[in-house]
C-alpha atoms as a PDB file:
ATOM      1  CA  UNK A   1      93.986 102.362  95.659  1.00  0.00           C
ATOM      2  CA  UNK A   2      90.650 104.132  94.443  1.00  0.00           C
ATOM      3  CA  UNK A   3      89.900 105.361  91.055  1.00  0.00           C
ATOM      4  CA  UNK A   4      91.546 108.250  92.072  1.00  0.00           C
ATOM      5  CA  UNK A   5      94.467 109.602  91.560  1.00  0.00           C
ATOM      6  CA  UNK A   6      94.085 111.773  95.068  1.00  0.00           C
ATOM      7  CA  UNK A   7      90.935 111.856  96.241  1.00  0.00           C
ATOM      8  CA  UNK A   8      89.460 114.870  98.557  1.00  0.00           C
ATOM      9  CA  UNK A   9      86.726 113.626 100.823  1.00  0.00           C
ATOM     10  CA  UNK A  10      84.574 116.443 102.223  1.00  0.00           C
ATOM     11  CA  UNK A  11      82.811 114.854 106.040  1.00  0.00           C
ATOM     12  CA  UNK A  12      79.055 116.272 106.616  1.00  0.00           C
ATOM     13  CA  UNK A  13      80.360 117.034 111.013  1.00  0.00           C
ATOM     14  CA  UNK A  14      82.819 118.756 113.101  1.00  0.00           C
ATOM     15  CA  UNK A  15      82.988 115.912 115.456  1.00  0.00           C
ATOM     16  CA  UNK A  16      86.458 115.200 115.508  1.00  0.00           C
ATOM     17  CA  UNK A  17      85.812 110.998 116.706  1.00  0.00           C
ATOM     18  CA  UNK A  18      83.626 111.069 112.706  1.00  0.00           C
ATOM     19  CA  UNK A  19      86.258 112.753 110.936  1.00  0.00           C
ATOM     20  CA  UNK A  20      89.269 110.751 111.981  1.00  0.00           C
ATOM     21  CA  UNK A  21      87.493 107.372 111.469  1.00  0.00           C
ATOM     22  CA  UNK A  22      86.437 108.736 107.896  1.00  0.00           C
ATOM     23  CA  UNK A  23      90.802 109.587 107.275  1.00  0.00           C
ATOM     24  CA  UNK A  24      91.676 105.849 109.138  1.00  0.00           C
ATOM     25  CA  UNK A  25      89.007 104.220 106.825  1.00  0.00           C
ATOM     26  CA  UNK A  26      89.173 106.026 103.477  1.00  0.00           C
ATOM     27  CA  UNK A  27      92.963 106.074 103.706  1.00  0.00           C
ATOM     28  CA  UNK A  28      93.147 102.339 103.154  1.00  0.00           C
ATOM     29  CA  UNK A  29      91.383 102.434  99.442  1.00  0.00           C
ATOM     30  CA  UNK A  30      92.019 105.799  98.337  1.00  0.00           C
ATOM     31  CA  UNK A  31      94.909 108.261  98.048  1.00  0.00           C
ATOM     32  CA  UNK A  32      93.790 111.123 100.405  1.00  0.00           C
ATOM     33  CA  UNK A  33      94.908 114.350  99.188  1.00  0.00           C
ATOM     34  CA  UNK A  34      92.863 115.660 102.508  1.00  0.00           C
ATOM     35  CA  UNK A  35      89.711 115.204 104.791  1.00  0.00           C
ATOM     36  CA  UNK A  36      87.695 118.578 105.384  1.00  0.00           C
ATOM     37  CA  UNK A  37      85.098 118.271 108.218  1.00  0.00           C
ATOM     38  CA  UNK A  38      82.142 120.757 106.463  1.00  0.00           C
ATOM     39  CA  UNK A  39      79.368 121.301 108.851  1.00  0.00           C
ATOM     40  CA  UNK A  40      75.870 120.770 107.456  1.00  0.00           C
ATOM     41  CA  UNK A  41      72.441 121.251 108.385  1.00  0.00           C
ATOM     42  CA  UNK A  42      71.523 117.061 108.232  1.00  0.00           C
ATOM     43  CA  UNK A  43      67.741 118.147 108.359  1.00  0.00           C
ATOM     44  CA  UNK A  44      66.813 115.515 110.942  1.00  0.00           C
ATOM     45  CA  UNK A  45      66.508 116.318 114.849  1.00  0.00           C
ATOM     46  CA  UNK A  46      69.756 116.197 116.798  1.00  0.00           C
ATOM     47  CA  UNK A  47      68.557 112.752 118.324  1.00  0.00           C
ATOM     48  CA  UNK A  48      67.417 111.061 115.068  1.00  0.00           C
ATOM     49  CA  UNK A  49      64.912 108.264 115.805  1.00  0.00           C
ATOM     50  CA  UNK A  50      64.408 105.093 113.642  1.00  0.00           C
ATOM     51  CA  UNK A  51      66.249 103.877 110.651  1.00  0.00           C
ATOM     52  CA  UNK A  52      64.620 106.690 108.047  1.00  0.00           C
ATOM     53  CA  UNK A  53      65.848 109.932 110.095  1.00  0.00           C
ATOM     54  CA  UNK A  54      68.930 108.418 110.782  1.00  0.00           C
ATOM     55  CA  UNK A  55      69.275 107.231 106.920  1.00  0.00           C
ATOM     56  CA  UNK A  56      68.166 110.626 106.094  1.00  0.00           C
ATOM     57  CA  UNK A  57      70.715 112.480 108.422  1.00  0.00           C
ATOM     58  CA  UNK A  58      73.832 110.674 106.887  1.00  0.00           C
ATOM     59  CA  UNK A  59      72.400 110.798 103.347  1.00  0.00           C
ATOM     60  CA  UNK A  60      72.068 114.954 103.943  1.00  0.00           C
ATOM     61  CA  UNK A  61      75.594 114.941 105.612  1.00  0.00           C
ATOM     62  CA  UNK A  62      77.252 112.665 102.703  1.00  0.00           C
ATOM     63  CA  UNK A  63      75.673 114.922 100.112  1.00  0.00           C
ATOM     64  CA  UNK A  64      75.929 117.957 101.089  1.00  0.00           C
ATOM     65  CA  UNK A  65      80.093 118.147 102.554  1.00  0.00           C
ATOM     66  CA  UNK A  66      80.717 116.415  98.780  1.00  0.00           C
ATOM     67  CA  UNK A  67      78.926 119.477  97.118  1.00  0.00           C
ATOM     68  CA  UNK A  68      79.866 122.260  99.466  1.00  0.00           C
ATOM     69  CA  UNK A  69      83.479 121.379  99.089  1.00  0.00           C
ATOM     70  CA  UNK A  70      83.264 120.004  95.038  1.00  0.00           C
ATOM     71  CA  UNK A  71      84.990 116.873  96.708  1.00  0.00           C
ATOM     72  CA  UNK A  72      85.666 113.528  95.210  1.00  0.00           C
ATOM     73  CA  UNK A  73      83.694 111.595  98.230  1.00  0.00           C
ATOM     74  CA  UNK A  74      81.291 112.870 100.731  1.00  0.00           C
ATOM     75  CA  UNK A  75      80.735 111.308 103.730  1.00  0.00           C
ATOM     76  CA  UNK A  76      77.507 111.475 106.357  1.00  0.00           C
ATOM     77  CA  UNK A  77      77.664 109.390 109.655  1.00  0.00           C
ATOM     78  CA  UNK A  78      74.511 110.114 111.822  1.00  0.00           C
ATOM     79  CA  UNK A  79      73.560 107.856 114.557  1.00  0.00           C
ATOM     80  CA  UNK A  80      70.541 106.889 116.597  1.00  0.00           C
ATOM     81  CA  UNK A  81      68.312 104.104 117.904  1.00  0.00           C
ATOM     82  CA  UNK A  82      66.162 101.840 115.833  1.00  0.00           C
ATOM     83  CA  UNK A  83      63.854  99.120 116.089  1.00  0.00           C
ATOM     84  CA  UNK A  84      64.759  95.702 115.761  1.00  0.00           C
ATOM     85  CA  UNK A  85      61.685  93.514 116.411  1.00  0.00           C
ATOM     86  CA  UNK A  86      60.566  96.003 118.911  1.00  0.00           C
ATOM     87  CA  UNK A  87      64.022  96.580 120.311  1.00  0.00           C
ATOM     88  CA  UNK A  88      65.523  99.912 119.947  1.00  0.00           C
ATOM     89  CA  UNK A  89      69.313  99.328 119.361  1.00  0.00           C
ATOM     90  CA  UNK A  90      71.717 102.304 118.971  1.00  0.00           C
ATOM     91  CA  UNK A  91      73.826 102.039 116.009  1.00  0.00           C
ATOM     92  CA  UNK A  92      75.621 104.919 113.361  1.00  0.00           C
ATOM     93  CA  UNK A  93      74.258 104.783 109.512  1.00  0.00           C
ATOM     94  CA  UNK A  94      77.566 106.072 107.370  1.00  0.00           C
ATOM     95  CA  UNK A  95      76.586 107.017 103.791  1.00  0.00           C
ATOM     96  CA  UNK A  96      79.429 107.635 101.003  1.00  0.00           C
ATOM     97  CA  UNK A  97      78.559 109.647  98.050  1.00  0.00           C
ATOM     98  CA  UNK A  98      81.417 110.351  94.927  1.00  0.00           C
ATOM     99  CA  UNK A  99      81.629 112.906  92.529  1.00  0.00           C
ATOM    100  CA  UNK A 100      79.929 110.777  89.725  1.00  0.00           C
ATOM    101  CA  UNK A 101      76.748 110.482  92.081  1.00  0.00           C
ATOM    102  CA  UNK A 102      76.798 106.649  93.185  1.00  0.00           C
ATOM    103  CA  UNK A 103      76.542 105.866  96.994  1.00  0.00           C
ATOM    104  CA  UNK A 104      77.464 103.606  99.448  1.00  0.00           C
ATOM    105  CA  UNK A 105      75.283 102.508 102.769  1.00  0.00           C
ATOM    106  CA  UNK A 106      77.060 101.186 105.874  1.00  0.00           C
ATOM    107  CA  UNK A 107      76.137 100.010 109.616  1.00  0.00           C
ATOM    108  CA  UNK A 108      77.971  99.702 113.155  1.00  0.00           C
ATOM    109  CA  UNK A 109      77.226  97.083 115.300  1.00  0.00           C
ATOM    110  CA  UNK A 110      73.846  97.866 117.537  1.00  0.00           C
ATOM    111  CA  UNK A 111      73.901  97.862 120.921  1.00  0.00           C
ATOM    112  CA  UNK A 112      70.417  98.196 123.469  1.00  0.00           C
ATOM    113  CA  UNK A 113      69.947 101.282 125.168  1.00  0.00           C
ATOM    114  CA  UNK A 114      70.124 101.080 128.655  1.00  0.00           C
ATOM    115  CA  UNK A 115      66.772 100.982 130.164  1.00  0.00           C
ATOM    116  CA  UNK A 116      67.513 103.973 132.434  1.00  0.00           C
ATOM    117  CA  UNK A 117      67.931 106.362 128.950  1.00  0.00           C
ATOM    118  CA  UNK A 118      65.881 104.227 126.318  1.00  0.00           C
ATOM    119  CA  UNK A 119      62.475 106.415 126.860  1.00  0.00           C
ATOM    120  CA  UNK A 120      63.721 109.655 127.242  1.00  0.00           C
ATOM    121  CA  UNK A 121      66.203 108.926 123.887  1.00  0.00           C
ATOM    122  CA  UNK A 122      62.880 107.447 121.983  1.00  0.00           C
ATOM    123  CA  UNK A 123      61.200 110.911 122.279  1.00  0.00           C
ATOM    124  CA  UNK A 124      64.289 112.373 121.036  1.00  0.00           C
ATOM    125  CA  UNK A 125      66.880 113.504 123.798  1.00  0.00           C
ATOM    126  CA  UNK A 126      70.352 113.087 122.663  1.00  0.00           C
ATOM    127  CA  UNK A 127      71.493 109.842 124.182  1.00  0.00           C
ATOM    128  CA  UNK A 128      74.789 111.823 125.538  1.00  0.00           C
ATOM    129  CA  UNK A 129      72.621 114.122 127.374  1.00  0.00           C
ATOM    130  CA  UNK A 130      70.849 111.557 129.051  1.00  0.00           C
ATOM    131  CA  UNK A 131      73.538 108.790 129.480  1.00  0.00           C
ATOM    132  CA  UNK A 132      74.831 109.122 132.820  1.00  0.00           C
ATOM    133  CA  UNK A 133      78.495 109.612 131.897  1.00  0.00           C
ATOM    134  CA  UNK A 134      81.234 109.611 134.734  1.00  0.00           C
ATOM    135  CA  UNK A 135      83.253 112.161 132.625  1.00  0.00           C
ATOM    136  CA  UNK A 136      80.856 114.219 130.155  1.00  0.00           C
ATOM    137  CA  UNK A 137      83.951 114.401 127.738  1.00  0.00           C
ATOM    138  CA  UNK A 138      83.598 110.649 127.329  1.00  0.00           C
ATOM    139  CA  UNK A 139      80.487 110.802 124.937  1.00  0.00           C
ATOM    140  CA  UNK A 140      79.938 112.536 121.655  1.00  0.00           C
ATOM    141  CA  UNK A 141      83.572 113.177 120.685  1.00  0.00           C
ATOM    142  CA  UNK A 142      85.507 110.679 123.066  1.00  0.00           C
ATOM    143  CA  UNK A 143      84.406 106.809 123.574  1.00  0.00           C
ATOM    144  CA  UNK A 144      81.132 107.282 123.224  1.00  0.00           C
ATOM    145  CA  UNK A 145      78.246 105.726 125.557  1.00  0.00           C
ATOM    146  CA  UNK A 146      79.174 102.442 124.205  1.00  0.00           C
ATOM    147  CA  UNK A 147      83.057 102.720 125.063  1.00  0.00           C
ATOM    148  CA  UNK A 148      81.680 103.639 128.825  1.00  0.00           C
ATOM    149  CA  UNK A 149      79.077 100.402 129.052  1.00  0.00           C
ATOM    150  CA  UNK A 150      82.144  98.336 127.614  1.00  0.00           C
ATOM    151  CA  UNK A 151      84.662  99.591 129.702  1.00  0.00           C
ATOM    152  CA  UNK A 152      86.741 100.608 126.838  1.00  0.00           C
ATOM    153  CA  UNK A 153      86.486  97.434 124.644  1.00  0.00           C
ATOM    154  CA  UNK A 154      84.878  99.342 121.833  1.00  0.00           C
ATOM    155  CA  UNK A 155      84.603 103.036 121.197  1.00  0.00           C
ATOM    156  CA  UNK A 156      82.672 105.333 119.107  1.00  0.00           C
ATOM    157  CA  UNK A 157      85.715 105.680 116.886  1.00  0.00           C
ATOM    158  CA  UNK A 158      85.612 101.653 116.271  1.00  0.00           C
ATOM    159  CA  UNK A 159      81.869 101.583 115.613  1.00  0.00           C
ATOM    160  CA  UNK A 160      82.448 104.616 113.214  1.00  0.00           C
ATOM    161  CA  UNK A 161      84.874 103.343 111.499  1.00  0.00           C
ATOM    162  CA  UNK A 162      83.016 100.029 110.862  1.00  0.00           C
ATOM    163  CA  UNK A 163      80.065 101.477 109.212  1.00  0.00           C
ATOM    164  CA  UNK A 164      82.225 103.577 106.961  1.00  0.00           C
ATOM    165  CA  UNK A 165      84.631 100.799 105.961  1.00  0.00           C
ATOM    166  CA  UNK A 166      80.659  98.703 105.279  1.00  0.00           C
ATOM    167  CA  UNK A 167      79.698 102.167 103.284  1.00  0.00           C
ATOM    168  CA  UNK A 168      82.698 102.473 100.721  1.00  0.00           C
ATOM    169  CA  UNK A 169      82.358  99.198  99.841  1.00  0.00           C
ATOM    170  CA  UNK A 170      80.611  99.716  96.691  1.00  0.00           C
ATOM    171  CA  UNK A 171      82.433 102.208  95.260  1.00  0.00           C
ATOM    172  CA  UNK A 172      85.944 100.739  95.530  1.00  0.00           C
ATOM    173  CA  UNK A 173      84.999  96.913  94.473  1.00  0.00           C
ATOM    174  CA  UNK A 174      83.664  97.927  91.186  1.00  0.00           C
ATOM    175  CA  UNK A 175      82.520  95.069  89.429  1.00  0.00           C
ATOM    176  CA  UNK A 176      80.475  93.406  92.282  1.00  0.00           C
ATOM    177  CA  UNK A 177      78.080  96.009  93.363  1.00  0.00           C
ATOM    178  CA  UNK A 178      75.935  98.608  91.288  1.00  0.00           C
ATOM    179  CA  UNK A 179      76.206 101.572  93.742  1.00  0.00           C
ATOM    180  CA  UNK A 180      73.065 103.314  94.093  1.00  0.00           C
ATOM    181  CA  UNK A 181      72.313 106.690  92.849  1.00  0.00           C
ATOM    182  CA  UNK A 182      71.878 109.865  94.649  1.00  0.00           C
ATOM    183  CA  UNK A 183      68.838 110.236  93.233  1.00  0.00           C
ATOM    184  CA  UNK A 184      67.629 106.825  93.567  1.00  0.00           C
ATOM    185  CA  UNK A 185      69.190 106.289  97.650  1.00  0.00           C
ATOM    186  CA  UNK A 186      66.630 109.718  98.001  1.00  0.00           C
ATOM    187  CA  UNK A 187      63.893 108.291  96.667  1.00  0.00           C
ATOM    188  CA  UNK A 188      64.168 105.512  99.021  1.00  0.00           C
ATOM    189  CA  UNK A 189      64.636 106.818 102.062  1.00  0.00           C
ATOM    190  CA  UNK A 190      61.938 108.874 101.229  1.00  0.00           C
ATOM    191  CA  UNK A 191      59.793 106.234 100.759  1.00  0.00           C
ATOM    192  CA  UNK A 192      60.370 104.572 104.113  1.00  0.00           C
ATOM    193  CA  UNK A 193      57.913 104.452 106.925  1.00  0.00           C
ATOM    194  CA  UNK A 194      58.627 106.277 109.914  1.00  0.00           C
END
């Protein structure tokens, strides 16, 4: 249990695969009183590319759900590719934010794009667009490209989930982390190269 009584967490998306992983994950250290998906303008292109638009889009999403709804937590999952010593690996950034202004910063697992997708994605076509899906409604709000290149072994919900169960961290464990600021996550995102 959270330092909350019941907690409402406001989620910056719509897409139903964020929003239950956000209830799953939350659920386990806080008493949810509710989840309300809020959709946001996450001021980054719909294919975010490299770690500070994809930062940026969950840090928008996290902040702005947990003021448009005067929530307890807001949460901001955006993903995209970024570089790993020149390797672009796909991966979701989850950002928690609570009412008293400290954050949390999570990660999924990264996975390669497929060489088939990885320049088109790189200049910024969404990766579902591109991927060539079997069954369209297998992407952005089923398993995800990398439940099709596993076969089902792990979804988009399961990669979710795992970088917001990384984000919350902080703010349930008090006593072993000083959670960032709003103000002071900002001002380092901003000052990250592109």
């Amino acid at each position: 249990m959270g330092p909350y009584m019941a907690a409402r967490v406001a989620v910056g998306t719509r897409n139903p695969v964020k929003v239950v992983a956000v209830e799953r994950v939350l659920a386990r250290y806080v008493d949810l009183e509710g989840v309300e998906p809020v959709r946001v303008d996450p001021g980054v292109p719909s294919q975010p590319v490299g770690f500070k638009q994809v930062l940026l889009g969950a840090f928008n999403r996290a902040t702005s759900s947990r003021n448009i709804v005067d929530a307890d937590y807001g949460v901001g999952v955006e993903a995209g590719p970024v570089s790993l010593a020149g390797i672009p690996l796909e991966l979701q950034v989850a950002i928690v934010v609570d009412k008293w202004g400290r954050t949390g910063v999570g990660i999924s697992p990264g996975f390669q794009l497929p060489s088939s997708v990885e320049a088109r994605v790189l200049r910024g076509e969404e990766l579902g667009s591109v991927f060539p899906a079997k069954r369209p409604g297998d992407l952005g709000e089923g398993i995800g490209v990398i439940g099709v290149l596993t076969r089902g072994g792990v979804t988009r919900l399961e990669l979710t989930m795992h970088a917001v169960e990384m984000a919350i961290l902080p703010l349930v464990n008090e006593g072993l982390y000083t959670p960032l600021t709003v103000e002071d996550l900002r001002g380092r995102i901003r000052a990250m190269d592109l």
